[in-house]
Protein backbone atom coordinates (compact mmCIF):
# COMPACT_ATOMS: atom_id res chain seq x y z
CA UNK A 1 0.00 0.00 0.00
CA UNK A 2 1.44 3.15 -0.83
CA UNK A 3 1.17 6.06 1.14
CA UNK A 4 -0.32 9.81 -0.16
CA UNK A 5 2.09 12.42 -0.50
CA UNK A 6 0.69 16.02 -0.48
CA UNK A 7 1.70 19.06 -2.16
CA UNK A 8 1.03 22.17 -0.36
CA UNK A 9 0.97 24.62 -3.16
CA UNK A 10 -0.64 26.96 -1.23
CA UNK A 11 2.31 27.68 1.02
CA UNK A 12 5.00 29.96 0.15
CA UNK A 13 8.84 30.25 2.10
CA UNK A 14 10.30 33.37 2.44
CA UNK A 15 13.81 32.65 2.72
CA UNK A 16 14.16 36.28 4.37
CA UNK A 17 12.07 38.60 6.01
CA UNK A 18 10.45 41.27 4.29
CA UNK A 19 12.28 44.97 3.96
CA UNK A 20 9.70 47.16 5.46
CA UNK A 21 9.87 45.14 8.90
CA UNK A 22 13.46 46.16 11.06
CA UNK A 23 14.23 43.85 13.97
CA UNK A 24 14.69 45.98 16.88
CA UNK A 25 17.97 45.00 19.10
CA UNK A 26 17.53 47.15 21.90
CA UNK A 27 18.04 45.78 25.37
CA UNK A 28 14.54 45.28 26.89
CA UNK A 29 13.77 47.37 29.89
CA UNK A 30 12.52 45.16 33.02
CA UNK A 31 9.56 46.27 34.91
CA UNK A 32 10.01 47.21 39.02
CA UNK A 33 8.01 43.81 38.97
CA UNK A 34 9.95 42.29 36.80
CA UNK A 35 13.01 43.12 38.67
CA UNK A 36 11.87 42.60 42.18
CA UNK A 37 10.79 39.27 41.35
CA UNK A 38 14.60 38.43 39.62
CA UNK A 39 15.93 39.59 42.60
CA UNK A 40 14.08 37.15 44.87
CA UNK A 41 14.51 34.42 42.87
CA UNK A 42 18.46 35.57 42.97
CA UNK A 43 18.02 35.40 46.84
CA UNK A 44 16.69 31.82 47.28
CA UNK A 45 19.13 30.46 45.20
CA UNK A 46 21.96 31.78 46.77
CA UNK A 47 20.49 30.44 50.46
CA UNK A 48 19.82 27.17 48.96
CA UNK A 49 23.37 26.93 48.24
CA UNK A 50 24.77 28.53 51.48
CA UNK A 51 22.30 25.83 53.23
CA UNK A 52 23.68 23.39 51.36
CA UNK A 53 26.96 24.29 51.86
CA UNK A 54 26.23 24.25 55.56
CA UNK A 55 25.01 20.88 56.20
CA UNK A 56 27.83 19.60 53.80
CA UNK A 57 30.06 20.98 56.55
CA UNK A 58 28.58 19.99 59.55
């Protein structure tokens, strides 16, 4: 039994992107949420390893 193949002629690859959009390569700017919550997460990390650490040398 042999098996279908289908043609999507309908489809069309752009092997670039079109002129009249730029990529913008600006570094983001971080909300006070967005930093705050960073910040935290930069916190329990560090205490999970100086707990770690800790109990390693007790």
């Amino acid at each position: 039994m042999r098996k279908k193949q289908f043609k999507a002629s309908h489809i069309s690859i752009q092997s670039s992107p079109p002129s009249e959009q730029e990529i913008d390569y600006s570094p983001r700017t971080y909300t006070l949420r967005e930093k705050l919550i960073f910040g935290m997460k930069l916190s329990v990390i560090f205490g999970i390893v100086m707990l770690l650490l800790w109990l390693m040398d007790r």
